[in-house]
Protein backbone atom coordinates (compact mmCIF):
# COMPACT_ATOMS: atom_id res chain seq x y z
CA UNK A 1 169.39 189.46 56.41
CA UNK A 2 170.26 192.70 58.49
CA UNK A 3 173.34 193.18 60.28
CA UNK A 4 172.89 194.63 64.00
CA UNK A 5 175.99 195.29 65.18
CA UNK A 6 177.77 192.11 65.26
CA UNK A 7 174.68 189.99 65.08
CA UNK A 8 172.84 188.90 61.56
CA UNK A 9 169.23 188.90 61.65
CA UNK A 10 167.03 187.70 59.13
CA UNK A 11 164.28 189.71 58.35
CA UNK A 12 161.58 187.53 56.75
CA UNK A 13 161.38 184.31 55.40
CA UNK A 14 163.90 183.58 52.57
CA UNK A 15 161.32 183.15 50.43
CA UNK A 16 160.58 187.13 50.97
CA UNK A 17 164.42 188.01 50.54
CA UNK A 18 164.52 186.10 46.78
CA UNK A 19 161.34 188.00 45.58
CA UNK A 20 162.18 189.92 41.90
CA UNK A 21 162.16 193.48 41.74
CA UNK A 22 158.54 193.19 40.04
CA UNK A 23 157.07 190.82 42.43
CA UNK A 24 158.36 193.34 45.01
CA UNK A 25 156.24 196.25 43.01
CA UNK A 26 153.09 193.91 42.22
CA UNK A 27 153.04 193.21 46.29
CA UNK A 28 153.23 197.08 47.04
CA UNK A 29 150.60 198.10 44.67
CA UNK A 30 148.16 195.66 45.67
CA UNK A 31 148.59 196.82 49.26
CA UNK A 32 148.26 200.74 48.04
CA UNK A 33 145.01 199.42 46.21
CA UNK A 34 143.86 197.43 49.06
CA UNK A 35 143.93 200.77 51.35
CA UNK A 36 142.45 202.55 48.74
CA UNK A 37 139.24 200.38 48.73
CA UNK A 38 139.29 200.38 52.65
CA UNK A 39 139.52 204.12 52.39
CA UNK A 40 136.33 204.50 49.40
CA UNK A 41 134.44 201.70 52.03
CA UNK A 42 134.81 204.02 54.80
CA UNK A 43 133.72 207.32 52.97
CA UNK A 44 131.04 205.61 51.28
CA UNK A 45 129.41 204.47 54.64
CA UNK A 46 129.57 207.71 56.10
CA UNK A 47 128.37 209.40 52.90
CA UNK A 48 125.44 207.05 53.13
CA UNK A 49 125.19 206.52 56.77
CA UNK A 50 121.54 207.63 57.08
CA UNK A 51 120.95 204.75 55.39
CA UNK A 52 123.78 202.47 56.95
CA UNK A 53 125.83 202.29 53.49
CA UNK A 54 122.81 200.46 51.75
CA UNK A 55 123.35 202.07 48.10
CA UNK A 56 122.32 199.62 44.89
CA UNK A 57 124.63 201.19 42.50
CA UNK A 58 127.93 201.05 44.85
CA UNK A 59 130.19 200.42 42.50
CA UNK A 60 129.58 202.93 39.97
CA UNK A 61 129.92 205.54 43.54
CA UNK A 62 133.37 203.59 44.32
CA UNK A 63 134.69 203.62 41.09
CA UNK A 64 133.72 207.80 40.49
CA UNK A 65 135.65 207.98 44.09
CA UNK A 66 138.92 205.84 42.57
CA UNK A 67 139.24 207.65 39.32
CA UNK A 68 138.81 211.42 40.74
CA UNK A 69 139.19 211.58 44.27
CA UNK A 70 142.40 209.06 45.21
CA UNK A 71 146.08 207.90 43.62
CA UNK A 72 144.15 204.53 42.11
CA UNK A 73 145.31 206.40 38.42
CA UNK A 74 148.95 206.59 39.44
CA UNK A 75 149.04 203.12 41.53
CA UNK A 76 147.99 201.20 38.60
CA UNK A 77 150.00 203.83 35.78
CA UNK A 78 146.85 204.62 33.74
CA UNK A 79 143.15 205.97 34.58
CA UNK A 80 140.66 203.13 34.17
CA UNK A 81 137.94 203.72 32.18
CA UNK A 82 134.76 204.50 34.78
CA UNK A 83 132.53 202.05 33.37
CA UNK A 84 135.42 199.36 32.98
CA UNK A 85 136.28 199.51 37.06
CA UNK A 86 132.51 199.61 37.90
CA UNK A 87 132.30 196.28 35.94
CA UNK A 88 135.11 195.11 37.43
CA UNK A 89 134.05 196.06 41.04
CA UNK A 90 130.65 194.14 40.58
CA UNK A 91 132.22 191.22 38.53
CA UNK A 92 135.11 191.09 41.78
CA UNK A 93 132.08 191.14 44.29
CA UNK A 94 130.07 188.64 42.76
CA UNK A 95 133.51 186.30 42.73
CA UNK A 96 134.00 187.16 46.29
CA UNK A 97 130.29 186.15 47.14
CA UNK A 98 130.75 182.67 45.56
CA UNK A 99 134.18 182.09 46.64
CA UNK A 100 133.53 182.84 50.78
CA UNK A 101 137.94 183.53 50.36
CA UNK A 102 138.83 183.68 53.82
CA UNK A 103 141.02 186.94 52.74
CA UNK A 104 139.61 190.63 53.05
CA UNK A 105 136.98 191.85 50.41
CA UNK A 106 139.73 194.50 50.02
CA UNK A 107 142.71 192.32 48.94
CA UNK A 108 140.84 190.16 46.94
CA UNK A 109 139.47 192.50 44.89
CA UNK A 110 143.09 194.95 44.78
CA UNK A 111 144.69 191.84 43.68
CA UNK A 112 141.50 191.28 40.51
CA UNK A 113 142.12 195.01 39.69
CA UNK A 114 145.64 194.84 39.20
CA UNK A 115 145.54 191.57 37.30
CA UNK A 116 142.67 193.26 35.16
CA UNK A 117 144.52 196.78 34.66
């Protein structure tokens, strides 16, 4: 609840304004890790655009692209090992086939990563 002048508005669900400090954290991180993955999606397609993003070994370009070239290290609090995350990145996608989740791939699989890491 936030006060506006003399009125009291509730911001969120009550549910939202009971969350734990951690759940708070876990729900920020998988958001930073979901626009992370957008982000690597988008430069991969453009790095491979002459080919309209069709690359075979994805995830081991996606997982170079986390470790070195964004703030997945400091998001999760350690550097994943490369061949760990490109594991995980094809074990998430292969979930994400089966499943058909109505969620983003991007969620899905921030919310594996973090679980995993």
């Amino acid at each position: 609840m936030v006060t506006v002048g003399p009125v009291r508005v509730w911001c969120g669900s009550r549910a939202d304004n009971r969350r734990r400090p951690w759940e708070v954290e876990m729900a920020d991180a998988a958001e930073q890790v979901s626009a992370l993955l957008h982000e690597a999606g988008e430069t991969h397609h453009r790095v491979f655009r002459i080919v309209d993003g069709d690359d075979a070994d994805w995830a081991s370009w996606y997982a170079d692209w986390l470790i070195n070239l964004s703030e997945l290290p400091s998001v999760l609090g350690a550097k994943p090992v490369r061949s760990e995350l490109v594991y995980m990145l094809v074990s998430l996608d292969k979930e994400y086939t089966a499943q058909s989740p109505a969620e983003p791939w991007e969620s899905y699989y921030a919310r594996g990563l973090i679980e995993h890491f």
